[in-house]
C-alpha atoms as a PDB file:
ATOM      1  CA  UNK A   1     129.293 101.389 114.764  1.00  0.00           C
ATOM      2  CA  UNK A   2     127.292 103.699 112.581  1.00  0.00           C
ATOM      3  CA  UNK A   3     124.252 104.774 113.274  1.00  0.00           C
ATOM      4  CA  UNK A   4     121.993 102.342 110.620  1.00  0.00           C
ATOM      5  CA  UNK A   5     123.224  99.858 112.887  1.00  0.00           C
ATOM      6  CA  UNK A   6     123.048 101.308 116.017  1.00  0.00           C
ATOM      7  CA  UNK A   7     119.204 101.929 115.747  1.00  0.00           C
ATOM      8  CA  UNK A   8     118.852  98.439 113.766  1.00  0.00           C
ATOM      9  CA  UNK A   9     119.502  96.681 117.031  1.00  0.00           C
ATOM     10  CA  UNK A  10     117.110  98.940 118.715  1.00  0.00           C
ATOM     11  CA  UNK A  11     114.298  97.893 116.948  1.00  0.00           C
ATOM     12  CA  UNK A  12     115.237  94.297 116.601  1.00  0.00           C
ATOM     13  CA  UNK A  13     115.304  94.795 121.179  1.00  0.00           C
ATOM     14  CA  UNK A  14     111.817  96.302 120.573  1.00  0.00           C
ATOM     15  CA  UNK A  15     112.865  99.641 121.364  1.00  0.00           C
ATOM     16  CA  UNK A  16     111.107 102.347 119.376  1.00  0.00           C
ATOM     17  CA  UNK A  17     113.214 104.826 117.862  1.00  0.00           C
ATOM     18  CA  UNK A  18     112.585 108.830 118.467  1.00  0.00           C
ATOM     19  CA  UNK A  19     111.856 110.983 115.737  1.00  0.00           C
ATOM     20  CA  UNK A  20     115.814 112.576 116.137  1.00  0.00           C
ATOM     21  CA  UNK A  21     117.062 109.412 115.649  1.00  0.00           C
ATOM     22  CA  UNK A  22     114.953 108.549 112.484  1.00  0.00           C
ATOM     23  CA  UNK A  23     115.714 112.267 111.126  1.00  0.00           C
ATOM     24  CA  UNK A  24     119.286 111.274 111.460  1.00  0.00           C
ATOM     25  CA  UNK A  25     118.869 108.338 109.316  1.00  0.00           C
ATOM     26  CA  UNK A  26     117.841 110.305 106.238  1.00  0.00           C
ATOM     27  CA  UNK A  27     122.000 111.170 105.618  1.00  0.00           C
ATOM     28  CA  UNK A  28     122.744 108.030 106.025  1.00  0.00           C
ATOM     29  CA  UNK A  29     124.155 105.822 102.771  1.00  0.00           C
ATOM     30  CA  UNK A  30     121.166 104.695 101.187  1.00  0.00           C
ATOM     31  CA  UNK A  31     122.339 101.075 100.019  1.00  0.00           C
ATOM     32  CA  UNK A  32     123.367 100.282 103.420  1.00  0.00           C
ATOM     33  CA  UNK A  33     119.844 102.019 104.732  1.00  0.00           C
ATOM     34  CA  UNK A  34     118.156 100.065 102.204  1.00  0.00           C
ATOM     35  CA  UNK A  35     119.678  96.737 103.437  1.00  0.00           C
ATOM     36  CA  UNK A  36     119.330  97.107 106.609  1.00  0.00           C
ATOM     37  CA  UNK A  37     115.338  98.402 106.621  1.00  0.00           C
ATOM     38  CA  UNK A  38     115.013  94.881 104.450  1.00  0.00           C
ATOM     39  CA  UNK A  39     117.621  93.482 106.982  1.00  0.00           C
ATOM     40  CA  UNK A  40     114.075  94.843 110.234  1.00  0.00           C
ATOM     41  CA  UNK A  41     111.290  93.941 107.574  1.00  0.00           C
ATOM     42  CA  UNK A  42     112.231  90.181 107.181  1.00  0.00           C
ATOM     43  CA  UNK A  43     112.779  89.912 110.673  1.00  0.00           C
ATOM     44  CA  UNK A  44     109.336  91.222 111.988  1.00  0.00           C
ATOM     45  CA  UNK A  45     107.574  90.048 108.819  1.00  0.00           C
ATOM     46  CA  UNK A  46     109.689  87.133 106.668  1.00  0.00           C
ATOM     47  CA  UNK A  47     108.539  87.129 102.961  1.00  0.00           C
ATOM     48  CA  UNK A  48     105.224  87.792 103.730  1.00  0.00           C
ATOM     49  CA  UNK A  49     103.839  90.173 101.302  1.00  0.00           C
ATOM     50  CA  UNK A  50     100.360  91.979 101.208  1.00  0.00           C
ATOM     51  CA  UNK A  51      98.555  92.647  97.666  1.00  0.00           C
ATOM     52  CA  UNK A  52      95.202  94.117  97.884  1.00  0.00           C
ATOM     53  CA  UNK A  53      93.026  96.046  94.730  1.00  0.00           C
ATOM     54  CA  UNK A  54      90.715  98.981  94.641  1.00  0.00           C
ATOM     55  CA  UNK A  55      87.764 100.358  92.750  1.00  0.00           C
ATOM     56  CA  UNK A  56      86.941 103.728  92.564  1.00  0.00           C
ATOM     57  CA  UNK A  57      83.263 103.369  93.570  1.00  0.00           C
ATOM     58  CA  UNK A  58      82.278 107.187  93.074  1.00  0.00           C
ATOM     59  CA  UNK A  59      84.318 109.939  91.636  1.00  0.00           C
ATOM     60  CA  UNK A  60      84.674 113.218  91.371  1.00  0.00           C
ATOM     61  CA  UNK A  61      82.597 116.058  92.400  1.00  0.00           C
ATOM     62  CA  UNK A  62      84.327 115.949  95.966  1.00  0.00           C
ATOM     63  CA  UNK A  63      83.295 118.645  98.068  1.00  0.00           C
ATOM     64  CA  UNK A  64      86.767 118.927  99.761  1.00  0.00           C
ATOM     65  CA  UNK A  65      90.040 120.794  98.247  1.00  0.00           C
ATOM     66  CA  UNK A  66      92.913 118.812  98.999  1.00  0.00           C
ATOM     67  CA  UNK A  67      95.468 120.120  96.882  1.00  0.00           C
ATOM     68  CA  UNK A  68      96.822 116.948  95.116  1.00  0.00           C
ATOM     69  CA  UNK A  69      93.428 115.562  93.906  1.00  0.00           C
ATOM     70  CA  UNK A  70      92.042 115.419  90.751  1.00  0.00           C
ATOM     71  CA  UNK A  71      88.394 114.485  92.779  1.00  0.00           C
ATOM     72  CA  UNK A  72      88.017 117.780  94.077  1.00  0.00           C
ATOM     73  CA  UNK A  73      85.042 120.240  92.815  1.00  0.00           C
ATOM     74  CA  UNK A  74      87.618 123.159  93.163  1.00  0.00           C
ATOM     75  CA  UNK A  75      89.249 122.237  90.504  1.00  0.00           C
ATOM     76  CA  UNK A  76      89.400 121.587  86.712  1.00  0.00           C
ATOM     77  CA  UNK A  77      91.073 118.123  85.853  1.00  0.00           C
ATOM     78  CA  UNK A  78      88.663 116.674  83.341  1.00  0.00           C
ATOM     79  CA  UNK A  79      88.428 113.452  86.229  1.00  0.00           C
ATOM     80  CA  UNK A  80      85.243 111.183  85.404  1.00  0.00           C
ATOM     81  CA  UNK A  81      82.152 112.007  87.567  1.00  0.00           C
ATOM     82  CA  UNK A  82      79.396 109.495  88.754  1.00  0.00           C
ATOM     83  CA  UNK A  83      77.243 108.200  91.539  1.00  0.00           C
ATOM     84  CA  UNK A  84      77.717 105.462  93.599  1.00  0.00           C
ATOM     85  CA  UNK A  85      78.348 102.286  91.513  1.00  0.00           C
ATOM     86  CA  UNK A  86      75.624  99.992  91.401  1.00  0.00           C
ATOM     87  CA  UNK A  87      75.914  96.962  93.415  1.00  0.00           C
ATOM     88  CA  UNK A  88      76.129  94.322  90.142  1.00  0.00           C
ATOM     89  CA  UNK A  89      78.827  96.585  88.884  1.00  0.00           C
ATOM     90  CA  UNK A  90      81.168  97.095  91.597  1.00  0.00           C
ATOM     91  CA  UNK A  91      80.751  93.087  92.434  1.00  0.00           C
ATOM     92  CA  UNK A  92      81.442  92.122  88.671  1.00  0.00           C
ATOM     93  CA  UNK A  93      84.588  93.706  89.322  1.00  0.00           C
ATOM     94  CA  UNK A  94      85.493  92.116  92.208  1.00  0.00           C
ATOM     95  CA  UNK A  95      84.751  88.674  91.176  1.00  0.00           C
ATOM     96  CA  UNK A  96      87.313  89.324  88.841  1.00  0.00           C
ATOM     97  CA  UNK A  97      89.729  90.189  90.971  1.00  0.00           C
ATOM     98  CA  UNK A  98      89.350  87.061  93.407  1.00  0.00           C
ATOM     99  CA  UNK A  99      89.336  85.024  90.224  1.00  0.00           C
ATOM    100  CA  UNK A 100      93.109  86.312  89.509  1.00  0.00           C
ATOM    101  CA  UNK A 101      93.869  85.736  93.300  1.00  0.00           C
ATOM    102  CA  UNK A 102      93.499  89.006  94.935  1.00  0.00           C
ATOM    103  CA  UNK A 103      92.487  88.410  98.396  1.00  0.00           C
ATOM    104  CA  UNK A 104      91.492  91.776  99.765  1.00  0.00           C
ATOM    105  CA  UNK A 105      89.266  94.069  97.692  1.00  0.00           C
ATOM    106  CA  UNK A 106      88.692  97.797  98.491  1.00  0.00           C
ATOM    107  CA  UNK A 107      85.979 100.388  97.891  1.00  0.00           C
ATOM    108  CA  UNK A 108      86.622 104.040  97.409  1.00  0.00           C
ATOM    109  CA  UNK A 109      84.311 106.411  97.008  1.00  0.00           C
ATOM    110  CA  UNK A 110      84.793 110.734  96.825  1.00  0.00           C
ATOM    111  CA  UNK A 111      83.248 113.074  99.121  1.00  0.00           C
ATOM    112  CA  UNK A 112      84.121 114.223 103.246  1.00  0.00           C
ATOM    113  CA  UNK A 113      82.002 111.240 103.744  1.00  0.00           C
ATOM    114  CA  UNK A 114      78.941 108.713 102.560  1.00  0.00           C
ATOM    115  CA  UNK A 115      75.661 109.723 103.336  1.00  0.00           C
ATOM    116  CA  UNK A 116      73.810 107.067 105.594  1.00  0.00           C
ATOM    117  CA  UNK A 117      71.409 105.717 102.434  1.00  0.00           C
ATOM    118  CA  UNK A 118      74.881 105.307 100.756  1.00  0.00           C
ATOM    119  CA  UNK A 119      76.283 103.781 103.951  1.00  0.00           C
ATOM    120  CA  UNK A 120      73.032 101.397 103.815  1.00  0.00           C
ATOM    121  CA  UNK A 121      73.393 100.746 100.136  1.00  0.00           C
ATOM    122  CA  UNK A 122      77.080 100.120 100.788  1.00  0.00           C
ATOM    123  CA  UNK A 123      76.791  97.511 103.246  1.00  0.00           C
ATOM    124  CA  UNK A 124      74.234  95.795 100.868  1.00  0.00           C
ATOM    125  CA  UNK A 125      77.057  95.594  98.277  1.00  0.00           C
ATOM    126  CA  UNK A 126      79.792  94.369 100.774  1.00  0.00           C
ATOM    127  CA  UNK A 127      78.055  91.320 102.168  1.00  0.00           C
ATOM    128  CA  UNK A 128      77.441  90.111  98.302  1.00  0.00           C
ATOM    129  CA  UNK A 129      81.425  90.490  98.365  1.00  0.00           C
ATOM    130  CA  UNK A 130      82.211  88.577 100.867  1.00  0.00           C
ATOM    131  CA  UNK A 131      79.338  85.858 100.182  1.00  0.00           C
ATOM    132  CA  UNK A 132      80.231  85.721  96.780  1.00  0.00           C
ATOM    133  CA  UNK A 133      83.784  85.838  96.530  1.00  0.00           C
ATOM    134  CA  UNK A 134      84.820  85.116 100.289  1.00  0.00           C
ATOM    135  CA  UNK A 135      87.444  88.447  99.868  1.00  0.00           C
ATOM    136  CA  UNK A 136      88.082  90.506 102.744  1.00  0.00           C
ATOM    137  CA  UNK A 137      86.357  93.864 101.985  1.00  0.00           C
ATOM    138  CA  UNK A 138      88.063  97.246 102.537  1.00  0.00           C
ATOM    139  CA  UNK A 139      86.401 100.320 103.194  1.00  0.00           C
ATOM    140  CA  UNK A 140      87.247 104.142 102.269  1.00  0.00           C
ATOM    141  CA  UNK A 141      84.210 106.474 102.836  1.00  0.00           C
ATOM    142  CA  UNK A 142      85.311 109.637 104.450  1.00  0.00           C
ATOM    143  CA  UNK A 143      84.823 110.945 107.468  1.00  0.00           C
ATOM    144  CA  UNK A 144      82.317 108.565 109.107  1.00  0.00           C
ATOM    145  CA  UNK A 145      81.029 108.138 112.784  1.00  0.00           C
ATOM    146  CA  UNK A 146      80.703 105.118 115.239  1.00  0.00           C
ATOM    147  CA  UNK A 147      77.735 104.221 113.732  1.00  0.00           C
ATOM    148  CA  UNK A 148      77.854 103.881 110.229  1.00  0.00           C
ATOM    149  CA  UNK A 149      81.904 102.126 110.809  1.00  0.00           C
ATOM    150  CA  UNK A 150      79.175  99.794 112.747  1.00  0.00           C
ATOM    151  CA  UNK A 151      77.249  98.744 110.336  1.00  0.00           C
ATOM    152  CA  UNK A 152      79.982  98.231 107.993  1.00  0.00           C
ATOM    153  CA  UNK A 153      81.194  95.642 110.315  1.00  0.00           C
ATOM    154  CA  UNK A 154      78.433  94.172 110.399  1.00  0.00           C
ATOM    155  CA  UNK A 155      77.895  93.896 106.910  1.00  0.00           C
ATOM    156  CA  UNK A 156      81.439  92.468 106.728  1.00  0.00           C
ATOM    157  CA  UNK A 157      83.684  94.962 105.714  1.00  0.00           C
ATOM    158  CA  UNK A 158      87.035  94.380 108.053  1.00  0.00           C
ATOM    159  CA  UNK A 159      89.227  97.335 107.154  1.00  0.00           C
ATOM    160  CA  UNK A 160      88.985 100.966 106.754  1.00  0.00           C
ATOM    161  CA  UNK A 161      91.362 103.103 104.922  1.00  0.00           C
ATOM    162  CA  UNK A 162      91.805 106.596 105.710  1.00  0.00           C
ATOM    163  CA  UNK A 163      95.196 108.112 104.734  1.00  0.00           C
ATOM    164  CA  UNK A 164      96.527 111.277 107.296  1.00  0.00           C
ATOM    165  CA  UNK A 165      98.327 112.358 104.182  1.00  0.00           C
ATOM    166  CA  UNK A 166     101.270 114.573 105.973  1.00  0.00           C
ATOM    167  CA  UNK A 167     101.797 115.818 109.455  1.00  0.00           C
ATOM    168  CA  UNK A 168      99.452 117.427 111.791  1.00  0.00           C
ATOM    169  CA  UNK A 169     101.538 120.481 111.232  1.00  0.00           C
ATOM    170  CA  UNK A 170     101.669 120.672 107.074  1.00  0.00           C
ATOM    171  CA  UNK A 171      98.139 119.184 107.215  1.00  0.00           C
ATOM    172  CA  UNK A 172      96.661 122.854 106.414  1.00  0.00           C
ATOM    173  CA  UNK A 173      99.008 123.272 103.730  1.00  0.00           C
ATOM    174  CA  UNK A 174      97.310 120.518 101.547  1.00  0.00           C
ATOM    175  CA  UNK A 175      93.374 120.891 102.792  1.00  0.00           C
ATOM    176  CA  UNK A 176      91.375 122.991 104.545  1.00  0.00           C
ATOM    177  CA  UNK A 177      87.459 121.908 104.681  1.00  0.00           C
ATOM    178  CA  UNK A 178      88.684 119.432 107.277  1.00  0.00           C
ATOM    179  CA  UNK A 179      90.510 118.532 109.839  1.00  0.00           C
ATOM    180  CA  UNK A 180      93.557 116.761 110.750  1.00  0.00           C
ATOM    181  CA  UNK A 181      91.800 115.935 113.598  1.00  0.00           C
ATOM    182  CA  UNK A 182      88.603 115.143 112.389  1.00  0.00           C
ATOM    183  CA  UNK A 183      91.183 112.172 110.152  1.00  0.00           C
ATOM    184  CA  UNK A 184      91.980 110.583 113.799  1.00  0.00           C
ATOM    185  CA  UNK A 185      88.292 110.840 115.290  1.00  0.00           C
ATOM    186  CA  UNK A 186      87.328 108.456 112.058  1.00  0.00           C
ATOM    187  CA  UNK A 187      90.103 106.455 112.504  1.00  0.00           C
ATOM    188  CA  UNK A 188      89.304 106.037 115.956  1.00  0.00           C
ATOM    189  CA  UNK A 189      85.382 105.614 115.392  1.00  0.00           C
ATOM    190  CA  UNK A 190      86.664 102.887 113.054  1.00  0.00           C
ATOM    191  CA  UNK A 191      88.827 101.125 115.570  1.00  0.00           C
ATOM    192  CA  UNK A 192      86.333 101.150 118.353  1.00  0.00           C
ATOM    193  CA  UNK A 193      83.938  99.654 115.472  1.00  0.00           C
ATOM    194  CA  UNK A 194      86.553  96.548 115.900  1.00  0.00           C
ATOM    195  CA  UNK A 195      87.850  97.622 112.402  1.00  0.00           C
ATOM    196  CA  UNK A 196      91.464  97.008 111.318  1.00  0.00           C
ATOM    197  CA  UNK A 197      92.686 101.028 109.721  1.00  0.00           C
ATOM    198  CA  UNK A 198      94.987 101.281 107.128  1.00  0.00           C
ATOM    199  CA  UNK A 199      96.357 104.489 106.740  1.00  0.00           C
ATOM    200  CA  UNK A 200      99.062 106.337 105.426  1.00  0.00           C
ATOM    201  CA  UNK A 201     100.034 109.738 103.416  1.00  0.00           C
ATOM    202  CA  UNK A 202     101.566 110.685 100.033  1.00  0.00           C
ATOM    203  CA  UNK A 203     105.254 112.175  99.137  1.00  0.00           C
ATOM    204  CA  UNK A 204     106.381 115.220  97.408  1.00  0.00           C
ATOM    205  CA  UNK A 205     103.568 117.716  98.758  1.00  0.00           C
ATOM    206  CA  UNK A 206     106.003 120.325  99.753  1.00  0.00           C
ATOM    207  CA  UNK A 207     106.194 118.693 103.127  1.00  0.00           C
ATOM    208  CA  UNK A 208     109.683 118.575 105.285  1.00  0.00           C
ATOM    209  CA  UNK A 209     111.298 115.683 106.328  1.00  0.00           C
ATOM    210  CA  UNK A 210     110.337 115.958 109.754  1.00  0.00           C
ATOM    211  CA  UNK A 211     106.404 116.274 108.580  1.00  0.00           C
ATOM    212  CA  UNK A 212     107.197 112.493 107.128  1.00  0.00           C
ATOM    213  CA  UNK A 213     108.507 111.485 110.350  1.00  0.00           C
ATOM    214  CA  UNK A 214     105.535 112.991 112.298  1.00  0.00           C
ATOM    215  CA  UNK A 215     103.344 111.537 110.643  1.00  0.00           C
ATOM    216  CA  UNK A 216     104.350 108.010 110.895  1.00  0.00           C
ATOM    217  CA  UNK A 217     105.139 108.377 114.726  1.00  0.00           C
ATOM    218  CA  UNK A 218     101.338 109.485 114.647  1.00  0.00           C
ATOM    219  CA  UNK A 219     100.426 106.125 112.681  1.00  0.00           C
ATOM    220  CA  UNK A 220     102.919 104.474 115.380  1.00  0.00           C
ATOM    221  CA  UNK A 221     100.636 106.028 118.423  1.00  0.00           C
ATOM    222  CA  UNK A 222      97.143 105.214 116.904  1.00  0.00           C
ATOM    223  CA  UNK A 223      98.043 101.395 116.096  1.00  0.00           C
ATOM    224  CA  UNK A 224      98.196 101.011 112.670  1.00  0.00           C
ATOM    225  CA  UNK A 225      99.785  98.441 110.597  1.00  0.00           C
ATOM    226  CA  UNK A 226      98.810  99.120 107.325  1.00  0.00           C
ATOM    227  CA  UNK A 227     100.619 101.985 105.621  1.00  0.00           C
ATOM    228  CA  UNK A 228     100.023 102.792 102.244  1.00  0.00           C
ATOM    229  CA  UNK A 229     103.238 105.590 101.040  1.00  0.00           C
ATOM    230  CA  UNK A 230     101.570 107.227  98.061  1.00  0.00           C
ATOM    231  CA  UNK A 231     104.244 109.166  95.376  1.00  0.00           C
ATOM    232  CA  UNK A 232     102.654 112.208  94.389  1.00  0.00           C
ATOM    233  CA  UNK A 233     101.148 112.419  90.812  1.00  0.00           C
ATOM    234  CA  UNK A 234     101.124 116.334  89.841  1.00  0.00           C
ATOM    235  CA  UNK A 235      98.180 116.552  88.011  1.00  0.00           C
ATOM    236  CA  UNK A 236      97.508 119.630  85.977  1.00  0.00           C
ATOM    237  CA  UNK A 237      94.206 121.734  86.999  1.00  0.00           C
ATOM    238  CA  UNK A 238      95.411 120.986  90.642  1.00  0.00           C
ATOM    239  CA  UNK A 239      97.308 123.911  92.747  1.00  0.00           C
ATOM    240  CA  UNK A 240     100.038 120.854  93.298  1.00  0.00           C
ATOM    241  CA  UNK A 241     100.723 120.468  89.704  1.00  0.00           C
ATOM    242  CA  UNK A 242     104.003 122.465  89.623  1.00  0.00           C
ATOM    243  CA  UNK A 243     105.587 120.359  92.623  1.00  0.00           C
ATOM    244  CA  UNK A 244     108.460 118.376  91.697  1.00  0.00           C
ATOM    245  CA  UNK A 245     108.241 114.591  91.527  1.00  0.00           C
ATOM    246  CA  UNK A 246     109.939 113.168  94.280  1.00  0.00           C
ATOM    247  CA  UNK A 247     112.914 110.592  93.261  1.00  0.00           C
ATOM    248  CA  UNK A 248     113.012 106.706  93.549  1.00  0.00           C
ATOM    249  CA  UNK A 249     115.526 107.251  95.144  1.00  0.00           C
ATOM    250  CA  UNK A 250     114.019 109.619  97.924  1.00  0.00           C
ATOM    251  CA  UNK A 251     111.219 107.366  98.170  1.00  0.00           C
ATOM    252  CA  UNK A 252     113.197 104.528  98.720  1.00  0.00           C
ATOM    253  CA  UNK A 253     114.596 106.425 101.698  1.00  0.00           C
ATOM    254  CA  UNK A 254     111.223 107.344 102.819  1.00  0.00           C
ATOM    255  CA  UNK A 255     110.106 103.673 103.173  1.00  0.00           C
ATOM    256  CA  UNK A 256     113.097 102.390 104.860  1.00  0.00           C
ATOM    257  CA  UNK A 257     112.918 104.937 107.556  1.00  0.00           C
ATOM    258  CA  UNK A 258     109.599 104.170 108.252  1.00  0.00           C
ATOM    259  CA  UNK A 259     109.975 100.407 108.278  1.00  0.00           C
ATOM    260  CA  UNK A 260     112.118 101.929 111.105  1.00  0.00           C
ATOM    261  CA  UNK A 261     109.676 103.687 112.563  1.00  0.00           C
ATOM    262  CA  UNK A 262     107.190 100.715 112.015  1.00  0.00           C
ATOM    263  CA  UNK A 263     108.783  97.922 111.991  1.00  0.00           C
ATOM    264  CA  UNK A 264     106.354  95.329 112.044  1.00  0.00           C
ATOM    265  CA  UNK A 265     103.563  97.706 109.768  1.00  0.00           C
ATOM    266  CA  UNK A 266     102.911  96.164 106.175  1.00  0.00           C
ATOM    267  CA  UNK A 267     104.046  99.545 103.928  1.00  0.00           C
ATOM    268  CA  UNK A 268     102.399  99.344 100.964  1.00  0.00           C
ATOM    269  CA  UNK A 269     103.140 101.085  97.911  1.00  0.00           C
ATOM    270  CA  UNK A 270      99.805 102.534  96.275  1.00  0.00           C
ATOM    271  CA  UNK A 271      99.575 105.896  93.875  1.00  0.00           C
ATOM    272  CA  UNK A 272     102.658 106.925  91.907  1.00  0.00           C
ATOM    273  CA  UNK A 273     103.648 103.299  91.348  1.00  0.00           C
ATOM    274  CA  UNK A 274     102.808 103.729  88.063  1.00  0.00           C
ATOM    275  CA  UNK A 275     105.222 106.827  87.528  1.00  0.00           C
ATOM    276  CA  UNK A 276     108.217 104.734  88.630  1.00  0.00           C
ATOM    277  CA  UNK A 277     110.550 102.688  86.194  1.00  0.00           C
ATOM    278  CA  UNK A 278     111.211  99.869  88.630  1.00  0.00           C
ATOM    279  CA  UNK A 279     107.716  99.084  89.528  1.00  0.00           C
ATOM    280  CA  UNK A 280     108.515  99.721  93.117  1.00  0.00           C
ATOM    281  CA  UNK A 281     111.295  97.158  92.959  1.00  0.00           C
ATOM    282  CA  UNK A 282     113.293  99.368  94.916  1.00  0.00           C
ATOM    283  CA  UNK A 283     111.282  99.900  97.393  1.00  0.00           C
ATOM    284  CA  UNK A 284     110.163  96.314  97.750  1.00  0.00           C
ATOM    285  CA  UNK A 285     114.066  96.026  98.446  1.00  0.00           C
ATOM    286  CA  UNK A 286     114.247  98.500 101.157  1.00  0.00           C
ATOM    287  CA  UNK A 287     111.348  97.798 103.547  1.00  0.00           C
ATOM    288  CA  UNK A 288     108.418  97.656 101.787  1.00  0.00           C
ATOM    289  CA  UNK A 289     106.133  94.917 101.799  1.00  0.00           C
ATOM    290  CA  UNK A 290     102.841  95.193 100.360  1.00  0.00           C
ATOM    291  CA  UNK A 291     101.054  97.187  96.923  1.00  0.00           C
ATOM    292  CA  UNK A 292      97.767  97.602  95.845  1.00  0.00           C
ATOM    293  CA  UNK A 293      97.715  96.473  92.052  1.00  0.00           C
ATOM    294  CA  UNK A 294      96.333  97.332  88.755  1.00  0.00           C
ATOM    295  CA  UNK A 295      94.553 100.349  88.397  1.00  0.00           C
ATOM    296  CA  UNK A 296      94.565 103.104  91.012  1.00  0.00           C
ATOM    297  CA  UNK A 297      91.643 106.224  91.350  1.00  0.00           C
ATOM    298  CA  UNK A 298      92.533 108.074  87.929  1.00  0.00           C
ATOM    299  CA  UNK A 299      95.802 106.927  87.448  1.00  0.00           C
ATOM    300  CA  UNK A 300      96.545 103.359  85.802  1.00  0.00           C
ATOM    301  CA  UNK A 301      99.128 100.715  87.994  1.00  0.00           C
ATOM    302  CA  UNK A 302     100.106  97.153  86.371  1.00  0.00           C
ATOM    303  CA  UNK A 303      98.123  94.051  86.113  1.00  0.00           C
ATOM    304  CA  UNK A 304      98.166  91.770  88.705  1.00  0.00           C
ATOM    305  CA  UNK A 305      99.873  88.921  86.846  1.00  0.00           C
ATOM    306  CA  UNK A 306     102.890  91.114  86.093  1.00  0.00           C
ATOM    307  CA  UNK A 307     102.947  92.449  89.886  1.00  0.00           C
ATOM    308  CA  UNK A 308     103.126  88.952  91.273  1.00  0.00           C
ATOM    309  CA  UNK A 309     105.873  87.504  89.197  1.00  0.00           C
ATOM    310  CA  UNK A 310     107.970  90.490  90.217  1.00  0.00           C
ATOM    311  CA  UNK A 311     107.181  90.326  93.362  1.00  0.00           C
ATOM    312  CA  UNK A 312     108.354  86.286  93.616  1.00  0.00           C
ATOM    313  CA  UNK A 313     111.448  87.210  90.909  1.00  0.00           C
ATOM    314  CA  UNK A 314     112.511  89.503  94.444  1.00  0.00           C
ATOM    315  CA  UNK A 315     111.833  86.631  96.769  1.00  0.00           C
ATOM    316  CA  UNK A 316     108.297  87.339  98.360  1.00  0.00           C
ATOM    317  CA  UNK A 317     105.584  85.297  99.450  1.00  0.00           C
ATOM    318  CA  UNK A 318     102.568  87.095  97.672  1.00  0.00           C
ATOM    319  CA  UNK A 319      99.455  86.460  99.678  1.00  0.00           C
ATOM    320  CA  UNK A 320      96.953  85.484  96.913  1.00  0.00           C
ATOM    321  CA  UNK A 321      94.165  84.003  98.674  1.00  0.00           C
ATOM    322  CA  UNK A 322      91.653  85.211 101.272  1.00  0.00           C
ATOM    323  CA  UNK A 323      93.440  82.108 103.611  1.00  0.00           C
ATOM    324  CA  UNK A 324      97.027  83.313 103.523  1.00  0.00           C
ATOM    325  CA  UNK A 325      95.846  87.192 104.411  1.00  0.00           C
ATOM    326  CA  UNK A 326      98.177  88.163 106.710  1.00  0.00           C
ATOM    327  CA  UNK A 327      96.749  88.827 110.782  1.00  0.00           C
ATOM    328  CA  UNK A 328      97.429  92.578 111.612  1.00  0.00           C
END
């Protein structure tokens, strides 16, 4: 018995599988790794799949220098800059999105973190959202406390997102001004808020194999469910610009050992989708089972129209209503 299917009836027992055993698995024939990550995915999840949008809600002028962002002050990428959006704006978008069926609508905004007026002007916004278009409202906003994650509850905001982005270990590699640790203390601010996290990382920053692996055993151990896999985008002016874009094919691999490693997680495709010639097919055929669609920070995706008829071409369920959102 090889070992695909070896650790394929470990997870379908419940057992978790170690971080040698999902190392092992990235040898293995892809097609039949493929198949059987699908094989865990349908079994923990059936056809369920996740679409959610996003709206870059301020940009640019980030004080932090992760490496792979065109955001950041530190460097020269020619990425728009503005304030917070106003609150008409940012809900003229999203009343367009619930009007093509998107049921969960997110909010991203640069910086380490929101400044409590912006917090307070935020969670103004977010309960037009969800009074006006009955979406489930996603925030990201940095580094935030107890507090602030709070009143974003209370204002009805039911999911933060704040990606790890690699390992503990490579974490320094990509950003300095903060903290892998000071990630986890937000995420678990957010979670003692009674906020859902989703959170995930991006590949083809230089990082190893086992830095992928860490880092979703350390999404394992803090509960999350929702894991975006980001494909890197070099863009020029950014000290990743030179790094070389990772395969389909790798990422393909990537997902399917982590639909391993989480087997009951929704793994969501986000950046880079736009970069790849299959839409993500692939991927939606080897474990993964969610997206964010049409446009991304300062890269453009597809429409949603086009995202859902490939998605039910492949078989899916696509959740388009705030009733059929999926219970993490």
């Amino acid at each position: 018995m090889s070992d695909i299917d070896v650790l394929k009836g470990k997870v379908f027992r419940g057992e978790p599988v170690t971080a040698s055993e999902a190392l092992r698995l990235k040898d293995a024939p892809l097609d039949s790794l493929r198949a059987a990550a699908d094989d865990i995915r349908r079994h923990f999840r059936g056809e369920a799949f996740d679409m959610c949008c996003i709206i870059n809600g301020k940009s640019g002028r980030c004080s932090e220098n992760c490496k792979f962002c065109a955001q950041s002050a530190f460097y020269h990428t020619g990425a728009g800059e503005y304030p917070l959006l106003e609150a008409e704006k940012i809900l003229a978008d999203a009343l367009d999105k619930a009007g093509r069926g998107v049921p969960r609508y997110s909010i991203v905004t640069s910086g380490k973190r929101l400044s409590d007026r912006e917090v307070e002007e935020m969670c103004g916004t977010i309960a037009r959202i969800r009074r006006e278009t009955g979406m489930q409202v996603c925030v990201s906003f940095g580094l935030l406390g107890r507090q602030q994650f709070d009143k974003l509850k209370a204002a009805g905001a039911t999911r933060v997102h704040n990606n790890l982005e690699t390992s503990c270990r490579y974490f320094p590699q990509v950003c300095t001004t903060h903290s892998f640790e000071e990630k986890t203390a937000a995420i678990k601010a957010a979670q003692d808020a009674g906020l859902e996290v989703c959170s995930g990382g991006i590949v083809g920053l230089g990082e190893t194999w086992e830095d992928r692996i860490d880092m979703a055993l350390t999404l394992r151990k803090l509960g999350i469910r929702s894991v975006p896999v980001n494909l890197l985008s070099p863009i020029p002016g950014t000290p990743f610009e030179e790094n070389q874009r990772v395969t389909e094919e790798e990422l393909e691999r990537v997902v399917a050992v982590f639909r391993f490693l989480l087997p009951d997680a929704f793994i969501r495709l986000a950046g880079g989708r736009g970069l790849m010639q299959d839409k993500g097919a692939g991927c939606f055929r080897s474990g993964a089972n969610a997206a964010i669609t049409g446009d991304m920070l300062t890269t453009a995706g597809y429409t949603v129209e086009s995202d859902r008829k490939m998605l039910e071409e492949l078989g899916y369920s696509v959740t388009m209503s705030q009733k059929e959102c999926p219970a993490y």
